[in-house]
N, C-alpha and C. Protein backbone atom coordinates (compact mmCIF):
# COMPACT_ATOMS: atom_id res chain seq x y z
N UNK A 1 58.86 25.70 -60.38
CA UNK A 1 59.72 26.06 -61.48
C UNK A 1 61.10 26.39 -60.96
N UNK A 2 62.25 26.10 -61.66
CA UNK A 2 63.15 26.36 -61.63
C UNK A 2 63.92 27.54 -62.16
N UNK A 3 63.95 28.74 -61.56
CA UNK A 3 64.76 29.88 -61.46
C UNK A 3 64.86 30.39 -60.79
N UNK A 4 65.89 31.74 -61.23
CA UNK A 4 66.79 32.65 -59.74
C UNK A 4 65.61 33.59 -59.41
N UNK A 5 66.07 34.17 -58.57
CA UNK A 5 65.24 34.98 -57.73
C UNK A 5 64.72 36.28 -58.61
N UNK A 6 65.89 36.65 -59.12
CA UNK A 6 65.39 37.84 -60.43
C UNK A 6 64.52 37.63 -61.67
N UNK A 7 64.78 36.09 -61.91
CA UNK A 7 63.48 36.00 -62.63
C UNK A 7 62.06 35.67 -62.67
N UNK A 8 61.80 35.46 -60.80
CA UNK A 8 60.76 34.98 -60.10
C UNK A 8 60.10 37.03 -59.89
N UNK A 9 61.30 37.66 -59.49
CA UNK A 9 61.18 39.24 -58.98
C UNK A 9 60.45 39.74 -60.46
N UNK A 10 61.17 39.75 -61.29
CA UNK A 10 60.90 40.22 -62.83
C UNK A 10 59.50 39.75 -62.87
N UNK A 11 58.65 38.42 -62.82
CA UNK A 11 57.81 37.94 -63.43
C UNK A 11 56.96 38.84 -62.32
N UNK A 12 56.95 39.07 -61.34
CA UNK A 12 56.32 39.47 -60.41
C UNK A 12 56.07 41.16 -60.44
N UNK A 13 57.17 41.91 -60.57
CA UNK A 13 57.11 42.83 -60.95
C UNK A 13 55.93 42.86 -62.67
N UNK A 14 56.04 41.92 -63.41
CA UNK A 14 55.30 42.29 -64.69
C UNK A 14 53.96 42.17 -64.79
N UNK A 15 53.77 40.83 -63.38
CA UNK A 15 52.61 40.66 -63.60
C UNK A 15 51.29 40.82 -62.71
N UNK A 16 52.01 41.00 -61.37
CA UNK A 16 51.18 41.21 -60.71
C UNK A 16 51.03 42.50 -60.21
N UNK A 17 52.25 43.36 -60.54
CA UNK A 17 52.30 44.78 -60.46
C UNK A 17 50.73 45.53 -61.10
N UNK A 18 51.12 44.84 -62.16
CA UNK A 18 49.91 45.84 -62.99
C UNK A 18 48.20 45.22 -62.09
N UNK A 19 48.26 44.07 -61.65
CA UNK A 19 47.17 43.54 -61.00
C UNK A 19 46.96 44.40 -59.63
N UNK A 20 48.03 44.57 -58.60
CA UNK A 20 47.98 44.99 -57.59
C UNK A 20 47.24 46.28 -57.87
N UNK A 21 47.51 47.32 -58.98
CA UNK A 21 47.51 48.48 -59.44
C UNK A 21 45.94 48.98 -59.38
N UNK A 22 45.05 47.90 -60.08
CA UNK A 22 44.01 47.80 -60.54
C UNK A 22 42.91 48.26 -59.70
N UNK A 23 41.70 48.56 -59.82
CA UNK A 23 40.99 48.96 -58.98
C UNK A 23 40.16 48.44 -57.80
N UNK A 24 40.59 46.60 -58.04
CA UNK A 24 40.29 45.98 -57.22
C UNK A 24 40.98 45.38 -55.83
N UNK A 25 42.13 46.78 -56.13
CA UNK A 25 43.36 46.23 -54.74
C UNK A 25 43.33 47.65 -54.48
N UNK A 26 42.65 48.42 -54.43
CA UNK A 26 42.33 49.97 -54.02
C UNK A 26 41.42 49.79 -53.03
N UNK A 27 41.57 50.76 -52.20
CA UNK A 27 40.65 50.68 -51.10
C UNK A 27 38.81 50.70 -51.69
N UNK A 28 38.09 50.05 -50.94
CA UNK A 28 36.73 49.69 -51.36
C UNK A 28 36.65 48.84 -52.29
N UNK A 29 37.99 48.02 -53.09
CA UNK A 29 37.86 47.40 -53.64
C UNK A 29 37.91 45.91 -53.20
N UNK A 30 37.30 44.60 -53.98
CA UNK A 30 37.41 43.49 -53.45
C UNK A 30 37.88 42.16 -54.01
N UNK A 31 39.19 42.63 -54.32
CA UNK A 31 40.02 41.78 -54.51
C UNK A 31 40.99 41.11 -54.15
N UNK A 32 41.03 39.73 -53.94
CA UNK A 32 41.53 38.93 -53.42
C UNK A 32 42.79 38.21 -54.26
N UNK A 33 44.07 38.19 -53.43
CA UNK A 33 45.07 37.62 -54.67
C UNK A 33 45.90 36.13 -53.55
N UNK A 34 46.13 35.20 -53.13
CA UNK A 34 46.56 34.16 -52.87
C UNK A 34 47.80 33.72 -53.53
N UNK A 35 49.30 34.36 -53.31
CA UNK A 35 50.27 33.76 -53.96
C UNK A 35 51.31 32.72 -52.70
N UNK A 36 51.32 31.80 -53.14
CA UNK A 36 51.61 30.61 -52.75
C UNK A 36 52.71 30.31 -53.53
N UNK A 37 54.28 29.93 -52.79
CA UNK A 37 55.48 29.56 -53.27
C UNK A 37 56.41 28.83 -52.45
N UNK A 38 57.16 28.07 -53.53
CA UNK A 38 57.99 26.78 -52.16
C UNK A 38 59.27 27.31 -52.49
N UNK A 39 60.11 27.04 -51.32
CA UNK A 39 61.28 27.97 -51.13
C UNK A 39 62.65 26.54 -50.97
N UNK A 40 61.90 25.50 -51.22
CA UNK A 40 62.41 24.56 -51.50
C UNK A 40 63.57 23.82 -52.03
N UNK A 41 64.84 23.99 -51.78
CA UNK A 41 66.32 24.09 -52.36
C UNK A 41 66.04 22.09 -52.94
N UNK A 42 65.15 21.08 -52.79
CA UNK A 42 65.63 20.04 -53.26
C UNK A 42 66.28 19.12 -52.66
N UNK A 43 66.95 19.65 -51.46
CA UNK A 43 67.78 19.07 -51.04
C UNK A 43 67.64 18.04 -49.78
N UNK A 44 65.97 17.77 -49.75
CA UNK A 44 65.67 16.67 -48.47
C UNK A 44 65.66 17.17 -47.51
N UNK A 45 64.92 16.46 -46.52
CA UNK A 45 65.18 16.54 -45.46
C UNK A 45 65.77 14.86 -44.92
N UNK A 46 66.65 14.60 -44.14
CA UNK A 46 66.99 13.20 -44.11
C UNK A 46 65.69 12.33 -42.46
N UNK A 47 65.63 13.64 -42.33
CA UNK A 47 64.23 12.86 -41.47
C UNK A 47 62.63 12.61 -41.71
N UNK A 48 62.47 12.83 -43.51
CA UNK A 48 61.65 12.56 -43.78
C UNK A 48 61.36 10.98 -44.38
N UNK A 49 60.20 10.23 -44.20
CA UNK A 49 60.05 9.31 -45.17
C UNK A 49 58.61 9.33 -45.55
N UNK A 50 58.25 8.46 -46.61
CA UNK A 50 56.96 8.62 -46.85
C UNK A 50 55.82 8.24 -46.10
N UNK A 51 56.19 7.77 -45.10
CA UNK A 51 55.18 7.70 -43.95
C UNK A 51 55.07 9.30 -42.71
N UNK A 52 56.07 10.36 -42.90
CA UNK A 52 55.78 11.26 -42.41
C UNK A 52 55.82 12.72 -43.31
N UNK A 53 55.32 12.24 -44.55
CA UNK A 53 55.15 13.53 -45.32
C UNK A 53 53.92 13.76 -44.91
N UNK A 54 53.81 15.45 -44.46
CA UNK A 54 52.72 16.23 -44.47
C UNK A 54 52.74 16.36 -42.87
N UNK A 55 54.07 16.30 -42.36
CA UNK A 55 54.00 16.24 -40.60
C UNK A 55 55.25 16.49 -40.86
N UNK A 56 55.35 17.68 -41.27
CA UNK A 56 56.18 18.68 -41.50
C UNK A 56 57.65 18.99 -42.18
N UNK A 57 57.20 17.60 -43.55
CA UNK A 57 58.52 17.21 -43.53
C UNK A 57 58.39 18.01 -45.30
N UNK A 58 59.69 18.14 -46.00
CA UNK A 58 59.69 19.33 -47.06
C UNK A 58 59.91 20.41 -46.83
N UNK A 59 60.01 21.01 -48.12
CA UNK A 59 60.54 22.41 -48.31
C UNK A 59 59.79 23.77 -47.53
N UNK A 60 60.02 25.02 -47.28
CA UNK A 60 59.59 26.21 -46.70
C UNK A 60 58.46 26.29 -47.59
N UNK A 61 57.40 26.83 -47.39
CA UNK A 61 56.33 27.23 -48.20
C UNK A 61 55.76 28.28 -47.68
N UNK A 62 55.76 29.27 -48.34
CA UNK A 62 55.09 30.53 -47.75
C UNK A 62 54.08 30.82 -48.69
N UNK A 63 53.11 31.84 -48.12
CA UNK A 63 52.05 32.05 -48.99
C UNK A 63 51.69 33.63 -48.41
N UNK A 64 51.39 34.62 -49.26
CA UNK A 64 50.93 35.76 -48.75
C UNK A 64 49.69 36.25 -49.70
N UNK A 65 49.26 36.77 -48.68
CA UNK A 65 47.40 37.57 -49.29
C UNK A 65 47.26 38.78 -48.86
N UNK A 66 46.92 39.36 -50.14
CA UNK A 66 46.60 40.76 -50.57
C UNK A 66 45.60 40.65 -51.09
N UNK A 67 44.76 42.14 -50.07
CA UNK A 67 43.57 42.44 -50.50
C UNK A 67 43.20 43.94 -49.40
N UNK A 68 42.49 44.69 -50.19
CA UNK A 68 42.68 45.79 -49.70
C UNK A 68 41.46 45.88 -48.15
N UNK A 69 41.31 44.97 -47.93
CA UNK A 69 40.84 44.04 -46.52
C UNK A 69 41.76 42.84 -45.65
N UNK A 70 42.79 43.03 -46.10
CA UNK A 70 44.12 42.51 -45.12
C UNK A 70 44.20 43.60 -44.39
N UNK A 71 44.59 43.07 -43.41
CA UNK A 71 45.71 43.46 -42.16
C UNK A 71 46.90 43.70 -42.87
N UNK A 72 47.75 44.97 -42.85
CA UNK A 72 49.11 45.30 -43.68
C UNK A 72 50.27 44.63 -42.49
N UNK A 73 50.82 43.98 -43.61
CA UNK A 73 52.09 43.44 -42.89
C UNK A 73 52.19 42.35 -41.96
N UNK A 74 50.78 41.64 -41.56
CA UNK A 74 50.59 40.47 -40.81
C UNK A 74 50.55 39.41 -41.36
N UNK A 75 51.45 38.73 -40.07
CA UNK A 75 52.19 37.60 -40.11
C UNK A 75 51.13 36.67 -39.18
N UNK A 76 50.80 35.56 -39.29
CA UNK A 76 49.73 35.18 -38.69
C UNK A 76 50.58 34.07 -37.90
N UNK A 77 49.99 34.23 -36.61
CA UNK A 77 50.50 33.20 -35.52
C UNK A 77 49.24 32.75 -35.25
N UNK A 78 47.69 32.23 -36.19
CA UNK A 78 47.18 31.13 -36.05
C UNK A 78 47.48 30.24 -36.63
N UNK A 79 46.39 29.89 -37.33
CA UNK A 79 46.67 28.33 -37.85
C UNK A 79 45.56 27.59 -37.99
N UNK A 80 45.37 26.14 -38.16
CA UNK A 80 44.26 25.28 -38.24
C UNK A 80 45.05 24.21 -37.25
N UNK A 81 44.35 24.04 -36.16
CA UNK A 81 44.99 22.91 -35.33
C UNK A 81 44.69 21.61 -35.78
N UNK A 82 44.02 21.72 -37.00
CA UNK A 82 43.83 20.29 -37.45
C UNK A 82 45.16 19.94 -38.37
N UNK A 83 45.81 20.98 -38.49
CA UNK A 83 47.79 20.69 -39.21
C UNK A 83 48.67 20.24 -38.67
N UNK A 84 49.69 19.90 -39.14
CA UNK A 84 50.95 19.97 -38.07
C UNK A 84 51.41 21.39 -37.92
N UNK A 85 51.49 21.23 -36.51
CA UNK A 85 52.07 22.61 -36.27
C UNK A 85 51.23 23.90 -36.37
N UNK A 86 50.20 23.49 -36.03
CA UNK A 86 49.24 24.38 -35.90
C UNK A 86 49.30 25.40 -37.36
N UNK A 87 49.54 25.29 -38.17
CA UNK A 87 49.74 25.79 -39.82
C UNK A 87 48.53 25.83 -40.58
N UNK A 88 48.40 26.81 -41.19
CA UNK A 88 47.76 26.47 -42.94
C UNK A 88 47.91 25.97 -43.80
N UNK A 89 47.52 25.00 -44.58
CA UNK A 89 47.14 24.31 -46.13
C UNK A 89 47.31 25.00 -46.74
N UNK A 90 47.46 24.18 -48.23
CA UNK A 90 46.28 23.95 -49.07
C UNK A 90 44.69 24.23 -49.26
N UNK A 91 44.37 23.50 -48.28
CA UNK A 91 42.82 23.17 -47.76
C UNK A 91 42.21 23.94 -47.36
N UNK A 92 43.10 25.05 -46.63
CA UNK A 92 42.99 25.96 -45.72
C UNK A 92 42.91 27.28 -46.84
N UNK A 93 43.57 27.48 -48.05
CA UNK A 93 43.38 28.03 -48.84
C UNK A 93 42.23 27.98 -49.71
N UNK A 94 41.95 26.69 -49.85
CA UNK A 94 40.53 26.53 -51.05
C UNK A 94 39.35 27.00 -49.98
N UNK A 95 39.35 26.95 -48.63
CA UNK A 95 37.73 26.79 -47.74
C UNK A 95 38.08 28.60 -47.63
N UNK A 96 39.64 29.40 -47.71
CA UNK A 96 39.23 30.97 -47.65
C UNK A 96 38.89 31.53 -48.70
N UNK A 97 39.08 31.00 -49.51
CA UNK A 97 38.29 31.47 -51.22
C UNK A 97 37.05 30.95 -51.42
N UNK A 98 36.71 30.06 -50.90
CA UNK A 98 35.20 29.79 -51.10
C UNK A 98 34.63 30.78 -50.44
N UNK A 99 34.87 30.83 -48.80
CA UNK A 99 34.42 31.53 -48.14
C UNK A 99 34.51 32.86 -48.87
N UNK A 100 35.48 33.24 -49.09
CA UNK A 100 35.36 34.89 -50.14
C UNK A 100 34.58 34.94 -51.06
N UNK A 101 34.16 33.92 -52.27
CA UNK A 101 33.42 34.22 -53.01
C UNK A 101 31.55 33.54 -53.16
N UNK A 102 31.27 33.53 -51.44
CA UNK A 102 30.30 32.84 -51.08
C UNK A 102 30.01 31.34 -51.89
N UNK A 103 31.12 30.59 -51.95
CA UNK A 103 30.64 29.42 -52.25
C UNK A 103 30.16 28.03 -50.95
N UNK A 104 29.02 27.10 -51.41
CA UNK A 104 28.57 26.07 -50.22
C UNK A 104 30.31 25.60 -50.13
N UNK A 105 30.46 24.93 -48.74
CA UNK A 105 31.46 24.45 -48.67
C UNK A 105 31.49 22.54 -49.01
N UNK A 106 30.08 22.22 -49.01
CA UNK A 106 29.81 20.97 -49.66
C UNK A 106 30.25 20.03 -49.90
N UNK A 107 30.52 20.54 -51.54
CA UNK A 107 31.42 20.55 -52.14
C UNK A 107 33.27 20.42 -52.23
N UNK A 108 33.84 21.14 -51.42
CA UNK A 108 34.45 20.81 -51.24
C UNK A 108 35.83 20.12 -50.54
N UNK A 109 35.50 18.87 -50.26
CA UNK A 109 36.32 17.60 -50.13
C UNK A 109 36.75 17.81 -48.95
N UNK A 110 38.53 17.64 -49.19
CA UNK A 110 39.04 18.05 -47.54
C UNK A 110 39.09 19.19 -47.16
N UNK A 111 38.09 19.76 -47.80
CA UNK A 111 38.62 21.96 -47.44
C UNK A 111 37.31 21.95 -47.00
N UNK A 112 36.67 21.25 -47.02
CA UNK A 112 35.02 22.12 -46.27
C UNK A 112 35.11 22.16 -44.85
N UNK A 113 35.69 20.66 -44.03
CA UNK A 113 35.68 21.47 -42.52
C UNK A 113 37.11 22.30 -41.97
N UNK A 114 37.20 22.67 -43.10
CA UNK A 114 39.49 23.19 -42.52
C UNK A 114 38.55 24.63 -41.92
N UNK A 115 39.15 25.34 -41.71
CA UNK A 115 39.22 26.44 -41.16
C UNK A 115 39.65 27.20 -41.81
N UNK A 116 39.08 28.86 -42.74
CA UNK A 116 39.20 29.76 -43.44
C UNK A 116 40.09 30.36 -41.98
N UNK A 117 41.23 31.45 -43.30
CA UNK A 117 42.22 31.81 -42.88
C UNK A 117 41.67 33.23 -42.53
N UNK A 118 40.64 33.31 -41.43
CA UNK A 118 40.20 34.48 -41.23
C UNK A 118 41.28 35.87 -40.64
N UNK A 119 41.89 35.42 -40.07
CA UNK A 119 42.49 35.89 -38.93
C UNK A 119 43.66 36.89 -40.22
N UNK A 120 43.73 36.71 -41.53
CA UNK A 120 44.56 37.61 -42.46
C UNK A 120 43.80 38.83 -42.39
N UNK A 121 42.41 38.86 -42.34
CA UNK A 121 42.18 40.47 -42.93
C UNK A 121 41.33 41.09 -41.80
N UNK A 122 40.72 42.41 -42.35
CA UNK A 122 40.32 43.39 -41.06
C UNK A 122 38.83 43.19 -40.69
């Protein structure tokens, strides 16, 4: 989506405030939140083409997880060496939510052999 930072802050403040709040981001609680955002100005990269998208070419993408079983304030210097750049997915996101909510990994596709993003919590 397209907006400024105050209205990304605002939506965040409204909505996940009251979520964070809740009793499942309290200690003993077990809730898991996955926010994922591209920091992406649009503006190319001129060394990308469509033969090297996904080898590291595009916008910043960060993603942070909260849960009152994170590690506070860690920044993770693993990864899945099956990425470029030794990085996390996508993929890497769907196989740590399965894994969180005991699902077979089977099922799903290119996330069943990725590597859950263990190394976020305690």
């Amino acid at each position: 989506h397209d907006c400024s930072i105050g209205t990304y802050d605002t939506w965040l403040k409204t909505v996940i405030g009251p979520l964070l709040a809740s009793s499942y981001f309290q200690p003993g609680g077990d809730g898991l939140l996955i926010l994922t955002f591209d920091e992406d100005d649009k503006g190319g990269t001129p060394s990308c083409t469509t033969t090297t998208v996904g080898q590291g070419c595009g916008g910043q993408v960060e993603t942070v997880v909260v849960s009152a079983r994170s590690k506070p304030a860690y920044q993770s210097m693993a990864g899945d060496p099956a990425n470029f750049n030794n990085t996390y997915d996508e993929a890497n996101i769907v196989r740590t939510i399965a894994d969180a909510l005991g699902l077979k990994t089977s099922g799903l596709g290119a996330a069943a052999p990725r590597v859950p993003m263990a190394d976020f919590f305690q």
